[in-house]
N, C-alpha and C. Protein backbone atom coordinates (compact mmCIF):
# COMPACT_ATOMS: atom_id res chain seq x y z
N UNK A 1 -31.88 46.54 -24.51
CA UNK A 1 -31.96 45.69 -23.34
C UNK A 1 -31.83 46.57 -22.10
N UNK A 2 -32.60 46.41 -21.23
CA UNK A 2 -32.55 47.28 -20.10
C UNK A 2 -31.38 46.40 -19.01
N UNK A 3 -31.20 47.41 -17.73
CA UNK A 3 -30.29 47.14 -17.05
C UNK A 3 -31.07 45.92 -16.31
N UNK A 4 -32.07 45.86 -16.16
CA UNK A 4 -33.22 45.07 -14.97
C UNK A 4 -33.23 43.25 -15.82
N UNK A 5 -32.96 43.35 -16.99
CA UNK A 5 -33.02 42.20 -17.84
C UNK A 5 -31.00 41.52 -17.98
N UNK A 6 -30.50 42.75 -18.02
CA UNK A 6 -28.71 42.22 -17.96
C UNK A 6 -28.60 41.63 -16.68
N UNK A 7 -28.88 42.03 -15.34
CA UNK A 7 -28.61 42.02 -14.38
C UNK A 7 -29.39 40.31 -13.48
N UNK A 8 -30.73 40.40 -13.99
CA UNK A 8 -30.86 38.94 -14.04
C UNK A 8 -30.08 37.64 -15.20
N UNK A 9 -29.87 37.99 -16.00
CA UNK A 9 -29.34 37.42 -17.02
C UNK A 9 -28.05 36.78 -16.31
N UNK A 10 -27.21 37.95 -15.85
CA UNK A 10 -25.90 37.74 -15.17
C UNK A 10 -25.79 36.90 -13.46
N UNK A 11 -27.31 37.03 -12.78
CA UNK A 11 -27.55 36.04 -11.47
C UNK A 11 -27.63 34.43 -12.43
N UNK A 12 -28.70 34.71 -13.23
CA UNK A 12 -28.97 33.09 -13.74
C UNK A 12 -27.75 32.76 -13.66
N UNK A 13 -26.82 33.12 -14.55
CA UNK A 13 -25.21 32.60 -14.97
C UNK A 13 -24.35 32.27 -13.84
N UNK A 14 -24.77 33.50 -12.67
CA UNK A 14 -24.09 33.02 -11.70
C UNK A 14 -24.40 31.96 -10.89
N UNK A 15 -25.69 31.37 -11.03
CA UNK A 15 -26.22 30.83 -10.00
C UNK A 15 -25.58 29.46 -10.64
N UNK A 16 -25.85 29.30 -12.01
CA UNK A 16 -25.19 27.74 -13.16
C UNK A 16 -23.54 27.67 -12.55
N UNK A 17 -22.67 29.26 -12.26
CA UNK A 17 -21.46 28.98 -12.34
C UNK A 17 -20.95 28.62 -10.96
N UNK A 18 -21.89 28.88 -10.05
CA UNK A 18 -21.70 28.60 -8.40
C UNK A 18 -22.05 27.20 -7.96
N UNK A 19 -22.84 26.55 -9.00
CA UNK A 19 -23.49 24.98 -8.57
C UNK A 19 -22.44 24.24 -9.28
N UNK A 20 -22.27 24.99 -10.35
CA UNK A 20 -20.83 24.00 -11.13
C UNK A 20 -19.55 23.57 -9.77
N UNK A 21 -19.18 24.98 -9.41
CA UNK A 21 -17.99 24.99 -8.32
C UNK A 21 -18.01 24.07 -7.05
N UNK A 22 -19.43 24.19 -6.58
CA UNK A 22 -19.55 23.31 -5.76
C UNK A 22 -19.43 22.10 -6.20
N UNK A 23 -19.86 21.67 -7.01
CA UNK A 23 -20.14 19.94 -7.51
C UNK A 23 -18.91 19.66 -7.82
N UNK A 24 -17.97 20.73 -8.54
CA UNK A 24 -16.17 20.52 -8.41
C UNK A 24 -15.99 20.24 -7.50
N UNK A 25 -15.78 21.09 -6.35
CA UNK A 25 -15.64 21.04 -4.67
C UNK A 25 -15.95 19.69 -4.46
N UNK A 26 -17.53 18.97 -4.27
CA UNK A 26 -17.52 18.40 -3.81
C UNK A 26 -17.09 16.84 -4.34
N UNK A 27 -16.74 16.65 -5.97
CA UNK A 27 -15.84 15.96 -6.24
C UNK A 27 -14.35 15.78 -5.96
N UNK A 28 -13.82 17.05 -5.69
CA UNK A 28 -12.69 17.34 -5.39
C UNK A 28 -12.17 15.95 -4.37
N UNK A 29 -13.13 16.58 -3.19
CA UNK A 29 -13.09 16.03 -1.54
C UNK A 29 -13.36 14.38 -1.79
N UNK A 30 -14.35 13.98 -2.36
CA UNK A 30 -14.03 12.62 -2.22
C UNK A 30 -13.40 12.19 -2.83
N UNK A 31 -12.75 12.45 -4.23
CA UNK A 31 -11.55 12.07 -4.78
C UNK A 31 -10.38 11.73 -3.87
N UNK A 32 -10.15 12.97 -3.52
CA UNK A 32 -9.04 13.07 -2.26
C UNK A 32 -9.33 11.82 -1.36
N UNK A 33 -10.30 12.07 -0.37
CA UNK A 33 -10.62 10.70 0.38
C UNK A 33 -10.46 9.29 -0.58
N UNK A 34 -10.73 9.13 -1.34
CA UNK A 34 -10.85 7.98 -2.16
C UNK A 34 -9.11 7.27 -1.91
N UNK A 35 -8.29 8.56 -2.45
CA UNK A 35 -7.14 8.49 -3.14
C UNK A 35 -6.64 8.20 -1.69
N UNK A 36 -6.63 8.81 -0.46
CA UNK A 36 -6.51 8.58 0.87
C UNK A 36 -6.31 7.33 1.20
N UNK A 37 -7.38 6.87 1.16
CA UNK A 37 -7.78 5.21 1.37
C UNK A 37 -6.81 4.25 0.24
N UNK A 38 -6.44 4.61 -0.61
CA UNK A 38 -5.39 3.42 -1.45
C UNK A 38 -4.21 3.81 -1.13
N UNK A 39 -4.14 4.94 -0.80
CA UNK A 39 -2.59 5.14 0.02
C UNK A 39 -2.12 4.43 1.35
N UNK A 40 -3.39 4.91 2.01
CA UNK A 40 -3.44 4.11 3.48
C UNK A 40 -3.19 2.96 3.48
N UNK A 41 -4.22 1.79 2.45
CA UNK A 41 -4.70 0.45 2.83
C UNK A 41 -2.77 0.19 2.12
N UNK A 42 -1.88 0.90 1.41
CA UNK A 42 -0.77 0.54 0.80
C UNK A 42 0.25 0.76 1.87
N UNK A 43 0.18 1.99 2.67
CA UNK A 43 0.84 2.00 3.54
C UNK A 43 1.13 0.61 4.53
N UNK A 44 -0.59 0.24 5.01
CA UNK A 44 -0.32 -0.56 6.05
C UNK A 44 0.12 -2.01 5.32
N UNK A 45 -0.22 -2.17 4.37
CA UNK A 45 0.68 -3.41 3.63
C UNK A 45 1.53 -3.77 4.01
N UNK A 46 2.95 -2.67 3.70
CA UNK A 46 4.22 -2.30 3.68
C UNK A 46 4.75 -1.77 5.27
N UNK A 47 3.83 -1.50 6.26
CA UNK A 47 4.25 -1.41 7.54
C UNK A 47 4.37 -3.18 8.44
N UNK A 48 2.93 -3.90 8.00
CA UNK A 48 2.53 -5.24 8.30
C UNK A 48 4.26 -5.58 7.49
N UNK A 49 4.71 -5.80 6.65
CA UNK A 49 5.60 -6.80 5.68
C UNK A 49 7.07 -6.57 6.30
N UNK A 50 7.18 -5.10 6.30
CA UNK A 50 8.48 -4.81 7.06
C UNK A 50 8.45 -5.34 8.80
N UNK A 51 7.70 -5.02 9.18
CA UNK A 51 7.53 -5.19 10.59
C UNK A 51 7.46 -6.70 10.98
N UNK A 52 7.10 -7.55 10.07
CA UNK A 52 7.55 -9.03 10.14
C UNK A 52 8.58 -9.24 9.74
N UNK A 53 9.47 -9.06 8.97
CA UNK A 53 10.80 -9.02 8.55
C UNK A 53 11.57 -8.63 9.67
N UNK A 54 11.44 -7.52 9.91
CA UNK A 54 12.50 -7.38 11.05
C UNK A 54 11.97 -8.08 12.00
N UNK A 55 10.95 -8.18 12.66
CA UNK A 55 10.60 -9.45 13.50
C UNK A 55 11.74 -10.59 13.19
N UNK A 56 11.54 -11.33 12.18
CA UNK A 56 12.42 -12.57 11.56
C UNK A 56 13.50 -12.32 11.85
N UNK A 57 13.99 -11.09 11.50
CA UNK A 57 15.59 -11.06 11.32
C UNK A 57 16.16 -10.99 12.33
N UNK A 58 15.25 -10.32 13.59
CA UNK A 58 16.34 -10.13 14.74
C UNK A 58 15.91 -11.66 15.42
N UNK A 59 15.12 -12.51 15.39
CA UNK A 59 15.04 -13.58 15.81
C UNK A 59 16.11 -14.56 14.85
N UNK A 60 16.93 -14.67 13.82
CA UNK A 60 17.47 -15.12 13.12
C UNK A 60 18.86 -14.84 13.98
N UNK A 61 19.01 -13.50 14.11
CA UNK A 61 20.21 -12.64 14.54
C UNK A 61 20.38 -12.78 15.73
N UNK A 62 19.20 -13.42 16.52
CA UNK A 62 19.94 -13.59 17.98
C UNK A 62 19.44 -15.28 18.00
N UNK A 63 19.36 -15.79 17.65
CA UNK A 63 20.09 -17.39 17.44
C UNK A 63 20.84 -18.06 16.95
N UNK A 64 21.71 -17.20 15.88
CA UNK A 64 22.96 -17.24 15.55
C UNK A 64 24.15 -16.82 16.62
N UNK A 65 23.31 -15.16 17.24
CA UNK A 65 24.39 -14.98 18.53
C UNK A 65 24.71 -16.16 19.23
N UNK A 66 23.43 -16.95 20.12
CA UNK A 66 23.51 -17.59 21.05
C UNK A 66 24.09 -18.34 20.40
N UNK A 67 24.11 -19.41 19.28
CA UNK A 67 24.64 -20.25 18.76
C UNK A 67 26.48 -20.34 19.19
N UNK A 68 26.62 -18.86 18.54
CA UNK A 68 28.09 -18.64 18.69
C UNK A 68 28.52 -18.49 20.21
N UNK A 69 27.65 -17.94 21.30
CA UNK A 69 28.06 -17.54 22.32
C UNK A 69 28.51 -19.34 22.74
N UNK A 70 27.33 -20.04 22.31
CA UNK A 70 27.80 -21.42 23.09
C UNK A 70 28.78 -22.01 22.53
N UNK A 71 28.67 -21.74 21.21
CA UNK A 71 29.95 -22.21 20.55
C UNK A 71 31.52 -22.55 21.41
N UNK A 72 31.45 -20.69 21.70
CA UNK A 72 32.75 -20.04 21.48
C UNK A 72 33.65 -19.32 20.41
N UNK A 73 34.30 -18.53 21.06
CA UNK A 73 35.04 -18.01 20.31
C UNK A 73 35.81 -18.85 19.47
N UNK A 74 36.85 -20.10 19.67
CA UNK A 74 37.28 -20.34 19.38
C UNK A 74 36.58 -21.14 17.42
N UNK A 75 35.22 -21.69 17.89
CA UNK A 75 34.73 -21.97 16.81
C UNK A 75 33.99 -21.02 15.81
N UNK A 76 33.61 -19.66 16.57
CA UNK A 76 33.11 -18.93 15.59
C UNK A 76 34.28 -18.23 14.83
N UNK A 77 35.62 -18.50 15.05
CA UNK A 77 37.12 -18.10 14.48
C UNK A 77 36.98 -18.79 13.61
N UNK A 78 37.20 -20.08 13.70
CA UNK A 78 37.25 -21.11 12.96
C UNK A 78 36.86 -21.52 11.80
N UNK A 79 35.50 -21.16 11.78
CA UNK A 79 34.45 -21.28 10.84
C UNK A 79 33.25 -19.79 10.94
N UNK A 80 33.53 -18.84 10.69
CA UNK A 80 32.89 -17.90 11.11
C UNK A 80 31.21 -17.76 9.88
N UNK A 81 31.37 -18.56 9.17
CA UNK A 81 30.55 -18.52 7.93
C UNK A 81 29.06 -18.76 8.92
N UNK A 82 29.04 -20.16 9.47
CA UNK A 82 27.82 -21.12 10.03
C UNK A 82 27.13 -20.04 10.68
N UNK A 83 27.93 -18.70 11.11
CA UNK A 83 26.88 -17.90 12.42
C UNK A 83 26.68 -17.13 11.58
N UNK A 84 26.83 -16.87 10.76
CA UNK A 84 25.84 -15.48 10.13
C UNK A 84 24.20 -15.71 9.76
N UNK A 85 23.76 -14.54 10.43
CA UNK A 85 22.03 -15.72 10.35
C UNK A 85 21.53 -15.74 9.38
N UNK A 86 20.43 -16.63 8.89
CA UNK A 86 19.51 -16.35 7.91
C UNK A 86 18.81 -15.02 7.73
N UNK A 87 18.35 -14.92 6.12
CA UNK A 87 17.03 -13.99 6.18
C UNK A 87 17.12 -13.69 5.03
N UNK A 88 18.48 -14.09 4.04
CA UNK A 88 18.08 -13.64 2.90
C UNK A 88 17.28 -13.62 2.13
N UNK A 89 16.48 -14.98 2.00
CA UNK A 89 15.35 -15.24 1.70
C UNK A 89 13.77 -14.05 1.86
N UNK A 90 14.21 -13.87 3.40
CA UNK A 90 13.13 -13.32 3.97
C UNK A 90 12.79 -11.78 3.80
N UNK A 91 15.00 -11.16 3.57
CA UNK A 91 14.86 -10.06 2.69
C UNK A 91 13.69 -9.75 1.47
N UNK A 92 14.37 -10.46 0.65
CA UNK A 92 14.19 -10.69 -0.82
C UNK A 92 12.66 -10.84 -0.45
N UNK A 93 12.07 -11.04 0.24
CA UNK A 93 10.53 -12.05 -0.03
C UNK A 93 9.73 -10.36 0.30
N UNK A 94 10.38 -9.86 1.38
CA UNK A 94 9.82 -8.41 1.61
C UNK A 94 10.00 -7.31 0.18
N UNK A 95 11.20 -7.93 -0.22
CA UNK A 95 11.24 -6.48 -1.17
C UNK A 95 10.25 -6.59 -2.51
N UNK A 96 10.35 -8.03 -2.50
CA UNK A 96 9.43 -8.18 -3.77
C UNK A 96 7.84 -7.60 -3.42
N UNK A 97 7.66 -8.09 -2.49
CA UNK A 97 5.83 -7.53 -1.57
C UNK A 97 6.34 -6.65 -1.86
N UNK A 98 7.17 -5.61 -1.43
CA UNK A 98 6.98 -4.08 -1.31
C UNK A 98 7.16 -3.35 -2.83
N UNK A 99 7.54 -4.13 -3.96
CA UNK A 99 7.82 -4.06 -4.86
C UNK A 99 6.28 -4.23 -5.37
N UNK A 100 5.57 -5.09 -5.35
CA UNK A 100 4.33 -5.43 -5.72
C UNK A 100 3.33 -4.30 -5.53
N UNK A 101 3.58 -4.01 -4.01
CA UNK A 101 2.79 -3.28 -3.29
C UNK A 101 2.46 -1.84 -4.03
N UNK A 102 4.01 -1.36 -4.45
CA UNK A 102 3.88 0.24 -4.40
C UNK A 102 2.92 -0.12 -6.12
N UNK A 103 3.46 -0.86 -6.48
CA UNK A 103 3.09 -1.24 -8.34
C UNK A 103 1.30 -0.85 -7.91
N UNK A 104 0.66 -1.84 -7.43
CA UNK A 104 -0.70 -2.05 -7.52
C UNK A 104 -1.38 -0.15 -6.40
N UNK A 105 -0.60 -0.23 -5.41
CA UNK A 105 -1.03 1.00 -5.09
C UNK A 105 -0.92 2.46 -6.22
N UNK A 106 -0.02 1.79 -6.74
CA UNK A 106 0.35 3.33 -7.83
C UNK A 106 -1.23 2.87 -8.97
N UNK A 107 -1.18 1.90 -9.38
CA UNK A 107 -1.67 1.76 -10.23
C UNK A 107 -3.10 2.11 -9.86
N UNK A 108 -3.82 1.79 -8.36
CA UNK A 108 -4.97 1.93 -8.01
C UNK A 108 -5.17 3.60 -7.86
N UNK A 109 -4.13 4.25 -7.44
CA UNK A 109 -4.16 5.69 -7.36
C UNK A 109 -4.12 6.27 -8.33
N UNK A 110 -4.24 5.89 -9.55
CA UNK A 110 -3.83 6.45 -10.63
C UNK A 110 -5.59 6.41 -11.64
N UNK A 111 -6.10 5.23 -10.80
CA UNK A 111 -7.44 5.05 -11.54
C UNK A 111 -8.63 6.39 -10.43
N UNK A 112 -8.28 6.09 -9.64
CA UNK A 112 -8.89 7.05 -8.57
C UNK A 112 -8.70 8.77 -9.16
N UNK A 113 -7.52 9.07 -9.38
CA UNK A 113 -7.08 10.36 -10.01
C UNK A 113 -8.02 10.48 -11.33
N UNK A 114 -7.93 9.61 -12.18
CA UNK A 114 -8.83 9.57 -13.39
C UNK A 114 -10.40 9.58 -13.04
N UNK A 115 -10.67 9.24 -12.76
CA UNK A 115 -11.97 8.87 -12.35
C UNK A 115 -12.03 10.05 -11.53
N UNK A 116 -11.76 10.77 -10.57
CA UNK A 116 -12.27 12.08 -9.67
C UNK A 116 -11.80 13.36 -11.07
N UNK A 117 -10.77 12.96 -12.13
CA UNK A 117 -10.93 14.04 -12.93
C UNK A 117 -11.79 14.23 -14.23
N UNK A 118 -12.20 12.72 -14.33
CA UNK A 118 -13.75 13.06 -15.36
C UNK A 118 -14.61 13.38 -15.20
N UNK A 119 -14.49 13.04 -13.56
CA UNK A 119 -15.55 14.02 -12.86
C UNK A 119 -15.98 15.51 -12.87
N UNK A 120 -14.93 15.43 -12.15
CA UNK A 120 -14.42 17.23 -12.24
C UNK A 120 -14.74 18.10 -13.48
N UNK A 121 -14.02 17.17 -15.03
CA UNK A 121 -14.61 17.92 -16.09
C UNK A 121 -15.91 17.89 -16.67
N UNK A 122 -16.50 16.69 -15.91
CA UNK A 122 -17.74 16.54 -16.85
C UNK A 122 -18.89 17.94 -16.10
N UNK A 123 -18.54 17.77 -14.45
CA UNK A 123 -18.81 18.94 -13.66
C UNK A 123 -18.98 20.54 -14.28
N UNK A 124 -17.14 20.20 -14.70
CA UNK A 124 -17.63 22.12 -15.04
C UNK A 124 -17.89 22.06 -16.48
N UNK A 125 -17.94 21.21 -16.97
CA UNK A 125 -18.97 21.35 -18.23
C UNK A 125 -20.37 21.07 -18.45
N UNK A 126 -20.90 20.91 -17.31
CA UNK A 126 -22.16 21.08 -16.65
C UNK A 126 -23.32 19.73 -17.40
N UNK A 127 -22.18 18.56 -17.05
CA UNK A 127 -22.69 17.70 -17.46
C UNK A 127 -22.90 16.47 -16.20
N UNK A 128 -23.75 15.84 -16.25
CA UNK A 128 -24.01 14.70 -15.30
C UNK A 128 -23.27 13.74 -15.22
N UNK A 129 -22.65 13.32 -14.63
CA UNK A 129 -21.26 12.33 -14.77
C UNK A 129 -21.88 10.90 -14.36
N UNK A 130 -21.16 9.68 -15.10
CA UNK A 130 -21.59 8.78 -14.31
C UNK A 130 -21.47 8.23 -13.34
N UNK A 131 -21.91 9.05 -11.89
CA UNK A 131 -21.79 8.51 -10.68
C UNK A 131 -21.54 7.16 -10.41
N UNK A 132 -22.08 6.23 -10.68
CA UNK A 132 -21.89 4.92 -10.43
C UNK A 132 -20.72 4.55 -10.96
N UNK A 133 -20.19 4.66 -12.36
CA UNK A 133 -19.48 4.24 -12.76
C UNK A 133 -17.88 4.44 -11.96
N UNK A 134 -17.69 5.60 -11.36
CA UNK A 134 -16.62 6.34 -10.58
C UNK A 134 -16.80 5.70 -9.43
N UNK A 135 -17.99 5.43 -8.86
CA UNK A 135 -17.91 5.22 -7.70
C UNK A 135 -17.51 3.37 -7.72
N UNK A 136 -17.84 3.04 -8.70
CA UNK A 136 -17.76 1.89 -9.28
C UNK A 136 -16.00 1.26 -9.16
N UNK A 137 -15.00 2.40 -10.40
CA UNK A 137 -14.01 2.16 -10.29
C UNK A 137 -13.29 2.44 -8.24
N UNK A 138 -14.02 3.32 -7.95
CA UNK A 138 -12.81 3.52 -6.70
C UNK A 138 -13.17 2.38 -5.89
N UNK A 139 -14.34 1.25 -5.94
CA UNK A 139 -13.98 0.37 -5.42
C UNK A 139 -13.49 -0.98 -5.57
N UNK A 140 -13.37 -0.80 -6.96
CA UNK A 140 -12.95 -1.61 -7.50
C UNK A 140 -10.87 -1.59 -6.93
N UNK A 141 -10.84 -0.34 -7.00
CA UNK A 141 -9.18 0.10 -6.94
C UNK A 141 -8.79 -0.49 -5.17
N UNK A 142 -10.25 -0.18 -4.71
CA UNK A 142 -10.18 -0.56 -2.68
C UNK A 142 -9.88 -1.74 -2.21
N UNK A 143 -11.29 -2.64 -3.14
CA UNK A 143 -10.97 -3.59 -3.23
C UNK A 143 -9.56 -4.59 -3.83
N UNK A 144 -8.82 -4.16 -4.74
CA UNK A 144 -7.79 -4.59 -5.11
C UNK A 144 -6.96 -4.41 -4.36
N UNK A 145 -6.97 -3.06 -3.53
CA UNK A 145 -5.64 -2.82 -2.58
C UNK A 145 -6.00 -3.70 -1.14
N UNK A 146 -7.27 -4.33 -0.55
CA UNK A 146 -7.35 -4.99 0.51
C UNK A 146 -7.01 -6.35 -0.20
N UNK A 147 -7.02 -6.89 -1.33
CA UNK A 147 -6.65 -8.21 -1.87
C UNK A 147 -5.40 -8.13 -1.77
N UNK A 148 -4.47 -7.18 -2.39
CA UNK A 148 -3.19 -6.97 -2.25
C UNK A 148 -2.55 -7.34 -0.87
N UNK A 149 -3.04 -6.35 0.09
CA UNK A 149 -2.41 -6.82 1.36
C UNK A 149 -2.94 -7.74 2.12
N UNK A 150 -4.00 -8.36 1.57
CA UNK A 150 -4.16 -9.76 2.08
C UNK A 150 -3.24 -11.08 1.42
N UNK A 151 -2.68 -10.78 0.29
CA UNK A 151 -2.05 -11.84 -0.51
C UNK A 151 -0.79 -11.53 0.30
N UNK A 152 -0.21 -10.33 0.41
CA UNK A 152 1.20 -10.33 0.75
C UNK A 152 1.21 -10.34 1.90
N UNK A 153 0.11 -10.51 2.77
CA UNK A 153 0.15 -10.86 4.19
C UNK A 153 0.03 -12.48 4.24
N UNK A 154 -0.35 -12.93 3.51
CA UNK A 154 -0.42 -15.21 3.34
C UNK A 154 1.06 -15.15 3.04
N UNK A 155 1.82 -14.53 1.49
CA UNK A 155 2.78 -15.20 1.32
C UNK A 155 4.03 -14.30 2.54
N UNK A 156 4.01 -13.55 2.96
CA UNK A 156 5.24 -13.04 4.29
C UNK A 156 4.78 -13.97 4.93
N UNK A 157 3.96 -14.87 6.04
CA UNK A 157 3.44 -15.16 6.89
C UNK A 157 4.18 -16.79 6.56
N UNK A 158 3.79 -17.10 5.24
CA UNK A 158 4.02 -18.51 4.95
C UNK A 158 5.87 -18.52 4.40
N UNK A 159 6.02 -17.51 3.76
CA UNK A 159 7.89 -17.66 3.77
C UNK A 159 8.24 -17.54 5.35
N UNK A 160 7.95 -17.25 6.02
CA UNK A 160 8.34 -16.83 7.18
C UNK A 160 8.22 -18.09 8.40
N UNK A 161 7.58 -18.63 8.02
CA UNK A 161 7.59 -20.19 8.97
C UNK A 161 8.43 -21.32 8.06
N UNK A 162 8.57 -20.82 6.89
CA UNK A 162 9.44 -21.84 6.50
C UNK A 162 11.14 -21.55 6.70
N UNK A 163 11.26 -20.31 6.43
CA UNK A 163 12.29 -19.95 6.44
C UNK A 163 12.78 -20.18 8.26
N UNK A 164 11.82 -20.08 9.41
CA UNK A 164 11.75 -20.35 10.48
C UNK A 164 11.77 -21.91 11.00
N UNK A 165 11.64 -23.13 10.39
CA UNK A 165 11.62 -24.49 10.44
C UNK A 165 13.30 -24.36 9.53
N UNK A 166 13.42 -23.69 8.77
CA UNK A 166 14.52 -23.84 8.37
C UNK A 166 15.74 -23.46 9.17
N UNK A 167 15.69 -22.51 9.66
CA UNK A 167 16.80 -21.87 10.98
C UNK A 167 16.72 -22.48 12.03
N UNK A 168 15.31 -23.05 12.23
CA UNK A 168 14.83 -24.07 13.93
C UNK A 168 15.64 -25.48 13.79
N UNK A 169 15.89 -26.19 12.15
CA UNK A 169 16.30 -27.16 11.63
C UNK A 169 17.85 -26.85 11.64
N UNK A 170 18.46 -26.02 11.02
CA UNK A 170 19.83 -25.78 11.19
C UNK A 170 20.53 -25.67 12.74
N UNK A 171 19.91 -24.90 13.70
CA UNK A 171 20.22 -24.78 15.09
C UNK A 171 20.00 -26.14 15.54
N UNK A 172 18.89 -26.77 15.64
CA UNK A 172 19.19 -28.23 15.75
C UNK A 172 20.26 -29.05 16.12
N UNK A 173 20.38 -29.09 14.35
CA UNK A 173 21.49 -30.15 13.84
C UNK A 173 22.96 -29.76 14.42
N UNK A 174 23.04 -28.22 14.60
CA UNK A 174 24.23 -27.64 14.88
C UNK A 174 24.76 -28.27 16.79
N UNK A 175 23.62 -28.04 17.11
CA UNK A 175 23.52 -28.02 18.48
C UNK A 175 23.39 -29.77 18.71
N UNK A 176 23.43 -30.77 18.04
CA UNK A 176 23.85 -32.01 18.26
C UNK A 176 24.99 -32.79 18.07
């Protein structure tokens, strides 16, 4: 074998082992992005859920104040139980969302990871992957995570006016 026949032999190979890397590469990157986006759309879930909660709570927490301020001292001595405000409910209603939340985000990130790594191997084994099918699951995983924080954005929204007719109903009655 001459040197002129090794030496192409060894470009061909390189040229198969440089298109492989890239097509890694460029699975790599949208994996990543993919995986990005179910983190994100999980993040803002859990920013929206908390951020109404404490909304609630300090509105709970300062109509119990006023309650007591009009009271008085003498009755929030008395009976100090009636002023402590609501929210347990409203706790509990957040932790479970956020409980839900991380579940379905883990779970969607976890299909995204799979799916960008069958990629990856089918890649450097210089095989054609099924594009659709990957591209298939990550939106399937997108879509689940915008259902997600659309569900736990109805039920925070809807505990949250009840639990709010409920504190609007207690101040009321208190205040007659």
């Amino acid at each position: 074998m001459n040197l002129e026949a090794v030496m192409n032999d060894v470009k061909s190979k390189m040229v198969v082992v440089q298109g492989r890397a890239q097509d890694v590469a460029e699975v790599s990157v949208d994996t990543f992005k993919q995986a990005s986006d179910v983190v994100l759309n999980g993040v803002q879930v859990l920013v929206k859920t908390h951020t109404e909660t404490a909304t609630e709570l300090f509105g709970y927490s300062k109509a119990s104040f006023e309650k007591a301020k009009a009271d008085g001292i003498a009755a929030v001595v008395s009976n100090p139980v009636i002023y402590m405000p609501e929210g347990r409910e409203k706790v509990v209603a957040a932790f479970n969302d956020t409980l839900t939340t991380f579940t379905k985000t883990g779970e969607d990130l976890a299909k995204v990871i799979l799916s960008g790594y069958e990629g990856v191997s089918s890649r450097i084994q210089g095989e054609v992957p099924a594009v659709k099918k990957a591209k298939k699951t990550v939106r399937k995983a997108s879509a689940s995570a915008k259902k997600t924080a659309t569900k736990a954005k109805k039920t925070t929204a809807s505990k949250a006016r009840s639990v709010k007719k409920s504190a609007d109903a207690t101040i009321d009655g208190a205040t007659s």
